[in-house]
Structures are given as C-alpha cells and as structure tokens.
PDB file of N, CA and C in Angstrom:
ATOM      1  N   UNK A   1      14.085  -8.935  -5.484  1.00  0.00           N
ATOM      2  CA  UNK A   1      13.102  -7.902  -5.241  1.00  0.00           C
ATOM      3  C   UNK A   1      11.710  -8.509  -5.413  1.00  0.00           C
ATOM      4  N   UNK A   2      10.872  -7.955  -4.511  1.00  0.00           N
ATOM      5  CA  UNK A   2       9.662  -8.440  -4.743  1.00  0.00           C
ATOM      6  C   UNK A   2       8.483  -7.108  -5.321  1.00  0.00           C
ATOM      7  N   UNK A   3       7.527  -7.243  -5.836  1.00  0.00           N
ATOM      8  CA  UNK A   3       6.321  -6.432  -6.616  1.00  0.00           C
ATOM      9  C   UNK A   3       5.695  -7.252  -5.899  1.00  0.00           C
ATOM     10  N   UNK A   4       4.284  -6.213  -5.472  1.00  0.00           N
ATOM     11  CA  UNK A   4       3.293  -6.193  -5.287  1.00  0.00           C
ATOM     12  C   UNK A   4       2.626  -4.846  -5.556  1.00  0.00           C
ATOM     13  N   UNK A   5       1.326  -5.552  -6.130  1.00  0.00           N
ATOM     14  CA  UNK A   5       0.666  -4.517  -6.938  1.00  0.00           C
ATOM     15  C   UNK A   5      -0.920  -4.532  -6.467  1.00  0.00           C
ATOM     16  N   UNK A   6      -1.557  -3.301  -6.333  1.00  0.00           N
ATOM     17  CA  UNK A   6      -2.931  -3.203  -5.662  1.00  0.00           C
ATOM     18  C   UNK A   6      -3.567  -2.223  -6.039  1.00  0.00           C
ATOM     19  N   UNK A   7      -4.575  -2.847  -6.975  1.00  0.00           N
ATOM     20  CA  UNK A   7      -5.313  -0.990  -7.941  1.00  0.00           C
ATOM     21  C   UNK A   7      -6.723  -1.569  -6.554  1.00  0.00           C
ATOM     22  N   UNK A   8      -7.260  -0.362  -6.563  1.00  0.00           N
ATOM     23  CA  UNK A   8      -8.122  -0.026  -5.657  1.00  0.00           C
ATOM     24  C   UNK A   8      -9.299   1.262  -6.290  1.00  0.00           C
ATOM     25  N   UNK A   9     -10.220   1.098  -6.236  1.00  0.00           N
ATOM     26  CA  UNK A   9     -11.065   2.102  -7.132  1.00  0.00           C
ATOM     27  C   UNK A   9     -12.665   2.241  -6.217  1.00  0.00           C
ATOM     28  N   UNK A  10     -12.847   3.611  -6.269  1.00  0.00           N
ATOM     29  CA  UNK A  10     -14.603   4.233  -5.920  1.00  0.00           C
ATOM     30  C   UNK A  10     -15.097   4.867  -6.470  1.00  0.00           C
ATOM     31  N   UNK A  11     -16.257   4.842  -6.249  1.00  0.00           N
ATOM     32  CA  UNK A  11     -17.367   5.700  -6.885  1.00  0.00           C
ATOM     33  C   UNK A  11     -17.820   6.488  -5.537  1.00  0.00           C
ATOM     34  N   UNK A  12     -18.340   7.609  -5.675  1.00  0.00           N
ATOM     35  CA  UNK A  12     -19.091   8.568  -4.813  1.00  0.00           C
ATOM     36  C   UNK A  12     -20.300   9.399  -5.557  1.00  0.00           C
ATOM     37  N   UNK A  13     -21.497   9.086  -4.942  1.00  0.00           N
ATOM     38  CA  UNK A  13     -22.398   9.740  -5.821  1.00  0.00           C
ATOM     39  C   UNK A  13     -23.147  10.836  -4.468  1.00  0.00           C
ATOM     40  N   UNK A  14     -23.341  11.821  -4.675  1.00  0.00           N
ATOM     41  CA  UNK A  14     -23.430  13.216  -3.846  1.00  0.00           C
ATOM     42  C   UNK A  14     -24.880  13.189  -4.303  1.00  0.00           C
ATOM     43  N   UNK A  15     -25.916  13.158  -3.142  1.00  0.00           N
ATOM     44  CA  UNK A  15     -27.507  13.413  -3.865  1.00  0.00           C
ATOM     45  C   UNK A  15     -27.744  15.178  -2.832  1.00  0.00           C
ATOM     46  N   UNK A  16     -28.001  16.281  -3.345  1.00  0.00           N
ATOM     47  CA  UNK A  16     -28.388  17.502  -2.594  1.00  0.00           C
ATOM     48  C   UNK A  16     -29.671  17.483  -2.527  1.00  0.00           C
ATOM     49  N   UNK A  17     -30.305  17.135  -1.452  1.00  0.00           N
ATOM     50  CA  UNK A  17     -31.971  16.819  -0.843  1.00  0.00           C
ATOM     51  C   UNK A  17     -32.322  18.723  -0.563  1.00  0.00           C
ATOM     52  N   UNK A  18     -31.657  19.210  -0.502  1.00  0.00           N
ATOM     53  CA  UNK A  18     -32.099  20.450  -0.140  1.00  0.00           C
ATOM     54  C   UNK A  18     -32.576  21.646  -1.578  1.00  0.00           C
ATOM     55  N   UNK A  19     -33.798  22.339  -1.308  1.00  0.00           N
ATOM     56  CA  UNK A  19     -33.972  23.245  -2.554  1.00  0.00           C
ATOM     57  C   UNK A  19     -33.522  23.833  -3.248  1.00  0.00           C
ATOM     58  N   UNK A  20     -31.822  24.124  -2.410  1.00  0.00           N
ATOM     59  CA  UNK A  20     -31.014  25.676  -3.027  1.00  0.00           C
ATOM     60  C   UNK A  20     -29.929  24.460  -3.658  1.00  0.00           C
ATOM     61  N   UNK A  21     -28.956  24.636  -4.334  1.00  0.00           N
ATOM     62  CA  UNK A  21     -27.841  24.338  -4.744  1.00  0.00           C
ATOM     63  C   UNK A  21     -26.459  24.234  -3.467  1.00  0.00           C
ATOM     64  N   UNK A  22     -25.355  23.728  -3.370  1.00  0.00           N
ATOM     65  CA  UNK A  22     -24.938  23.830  -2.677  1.00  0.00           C
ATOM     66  C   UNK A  22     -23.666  24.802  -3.239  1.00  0.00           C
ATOM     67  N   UNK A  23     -23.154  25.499  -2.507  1.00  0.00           N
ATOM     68  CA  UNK A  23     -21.623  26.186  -2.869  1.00  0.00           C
ATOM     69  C   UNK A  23     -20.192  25.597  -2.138  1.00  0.00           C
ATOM     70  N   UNK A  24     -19.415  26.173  -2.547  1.00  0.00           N
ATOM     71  CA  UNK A  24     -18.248  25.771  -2.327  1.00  0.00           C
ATOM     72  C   UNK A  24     -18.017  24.516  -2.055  1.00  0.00           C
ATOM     73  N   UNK A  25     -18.584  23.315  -2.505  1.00  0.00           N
ATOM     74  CA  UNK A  25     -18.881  21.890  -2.476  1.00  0.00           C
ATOM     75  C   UNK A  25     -17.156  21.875  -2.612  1.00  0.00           C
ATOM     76  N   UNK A  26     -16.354  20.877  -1.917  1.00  0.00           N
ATOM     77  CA  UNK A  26     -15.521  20.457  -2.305  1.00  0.00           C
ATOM     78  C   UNK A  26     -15.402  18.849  -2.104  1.00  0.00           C
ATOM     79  N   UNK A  27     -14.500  17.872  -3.130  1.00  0.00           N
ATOM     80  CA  UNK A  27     -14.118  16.554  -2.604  1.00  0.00           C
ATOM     81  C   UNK A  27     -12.631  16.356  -2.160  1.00  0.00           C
ATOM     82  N   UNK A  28     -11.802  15.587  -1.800  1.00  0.00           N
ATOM     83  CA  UNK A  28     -10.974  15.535  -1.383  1.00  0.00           C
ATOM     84  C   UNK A  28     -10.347  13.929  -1.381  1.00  0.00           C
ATOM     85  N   UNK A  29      -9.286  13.707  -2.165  1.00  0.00           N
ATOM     86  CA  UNK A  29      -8.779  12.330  -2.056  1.00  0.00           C
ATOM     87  C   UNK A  29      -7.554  12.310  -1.883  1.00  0.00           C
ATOM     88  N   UNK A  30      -6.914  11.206  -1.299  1.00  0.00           N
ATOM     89  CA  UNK A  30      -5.618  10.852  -0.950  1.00  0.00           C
ATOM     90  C   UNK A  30      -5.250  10.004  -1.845  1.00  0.00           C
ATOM     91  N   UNK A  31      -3.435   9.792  -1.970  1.00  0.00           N
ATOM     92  CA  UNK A  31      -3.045   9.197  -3.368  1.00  0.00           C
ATOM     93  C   UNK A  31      -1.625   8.561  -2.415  1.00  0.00           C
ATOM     94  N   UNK A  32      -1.714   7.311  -1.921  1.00  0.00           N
ATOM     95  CA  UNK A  32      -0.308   6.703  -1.470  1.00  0.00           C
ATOM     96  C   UNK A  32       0.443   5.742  -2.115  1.00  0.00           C
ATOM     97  N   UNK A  33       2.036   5.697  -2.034  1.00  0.00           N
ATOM     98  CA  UNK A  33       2.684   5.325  -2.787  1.00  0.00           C
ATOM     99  C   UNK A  33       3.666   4.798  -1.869  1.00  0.00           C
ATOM    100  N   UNK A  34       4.443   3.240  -1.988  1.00  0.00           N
ATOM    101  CA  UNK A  34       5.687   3.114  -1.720  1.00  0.00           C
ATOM    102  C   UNK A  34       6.926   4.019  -1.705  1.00  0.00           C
ATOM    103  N   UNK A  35       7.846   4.215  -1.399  1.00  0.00           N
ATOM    104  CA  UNK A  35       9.017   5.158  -1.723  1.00  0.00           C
ATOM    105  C   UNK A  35       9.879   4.443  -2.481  1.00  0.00           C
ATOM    106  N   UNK A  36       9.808   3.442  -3.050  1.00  0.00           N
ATOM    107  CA  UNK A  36      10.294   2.242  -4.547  1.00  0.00           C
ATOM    108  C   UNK A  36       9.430   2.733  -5.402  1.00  0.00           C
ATOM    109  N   UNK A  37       8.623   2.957  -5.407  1.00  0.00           N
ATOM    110  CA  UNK A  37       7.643   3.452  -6.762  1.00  0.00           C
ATOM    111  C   UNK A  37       7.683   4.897  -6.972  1.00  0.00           C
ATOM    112  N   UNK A  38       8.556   5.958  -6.144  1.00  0.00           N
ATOM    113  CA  UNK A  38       8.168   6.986  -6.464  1.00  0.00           C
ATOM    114  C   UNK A  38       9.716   7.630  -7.379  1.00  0.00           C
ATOM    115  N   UNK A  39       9.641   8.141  -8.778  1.00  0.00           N
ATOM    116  CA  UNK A  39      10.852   8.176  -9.665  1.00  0.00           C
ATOM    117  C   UNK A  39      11.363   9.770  -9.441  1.00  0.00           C
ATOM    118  N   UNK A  40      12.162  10.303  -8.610  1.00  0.00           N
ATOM    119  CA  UNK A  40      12.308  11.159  -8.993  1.00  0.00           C
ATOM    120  C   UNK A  40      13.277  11.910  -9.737  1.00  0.00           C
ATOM    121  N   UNK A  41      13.451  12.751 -10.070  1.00  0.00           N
ATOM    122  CA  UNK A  41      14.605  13.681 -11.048  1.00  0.00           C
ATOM    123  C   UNK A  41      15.189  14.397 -10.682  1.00  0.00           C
ATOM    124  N   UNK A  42      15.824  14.490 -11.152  1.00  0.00           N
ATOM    125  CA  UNK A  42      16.832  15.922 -10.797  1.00  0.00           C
ATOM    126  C   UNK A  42      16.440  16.930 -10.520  1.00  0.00           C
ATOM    127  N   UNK A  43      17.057  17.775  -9.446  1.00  0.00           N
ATOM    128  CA  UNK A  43      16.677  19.286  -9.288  1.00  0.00           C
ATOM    129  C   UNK A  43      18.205  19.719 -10.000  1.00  0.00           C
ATOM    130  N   UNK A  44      17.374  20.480 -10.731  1.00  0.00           N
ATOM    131  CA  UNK A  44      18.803  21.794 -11.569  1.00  0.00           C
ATOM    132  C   UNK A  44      18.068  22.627 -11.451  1.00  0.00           C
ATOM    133  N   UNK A  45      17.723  22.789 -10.290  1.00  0.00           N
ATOM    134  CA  UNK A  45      17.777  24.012  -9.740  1.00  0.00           C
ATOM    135  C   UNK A  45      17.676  25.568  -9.984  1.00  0.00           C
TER     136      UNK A  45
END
C-alpha cells in the first residue's frame, strides 16, 4: 500500500468598502477525501 499525504491551507480576508454592513454574508468551502481515508461505521439503524 502506498500513503500519500497533502495538508493544504488559506486564508481569506473579506474588506466591505461600502458604508452599510453587509447581510446574509456567507463563505463556503469544500472538504475532499480519498475513499481509503474515509472510516465508516455501522448503521444499526
């Protein structure tokens, strides 16, 4: 079997140029994984 391993990391800095505040601001990230790395358990259902 072989491992390979890859940490990966960001920063995001949000500047609001406008007078009012912003609403419902949301961020959004994705999270991928091999299907060897992923452990799962039992369903009992």
């Amino acid at each position: 079997m072989t491992i390979t391993e890859e940490k990966w990391g960001y920063n995001v800095t949000l500047t609001n140029k406008s007078p009012r505040p912003l609403e419902k601001l949301r961020a959004e990230y994705r999270l991928f994984a091999t299907v060897d790395s992923i452990h799962v358990g039992e369903n009992r259902g």
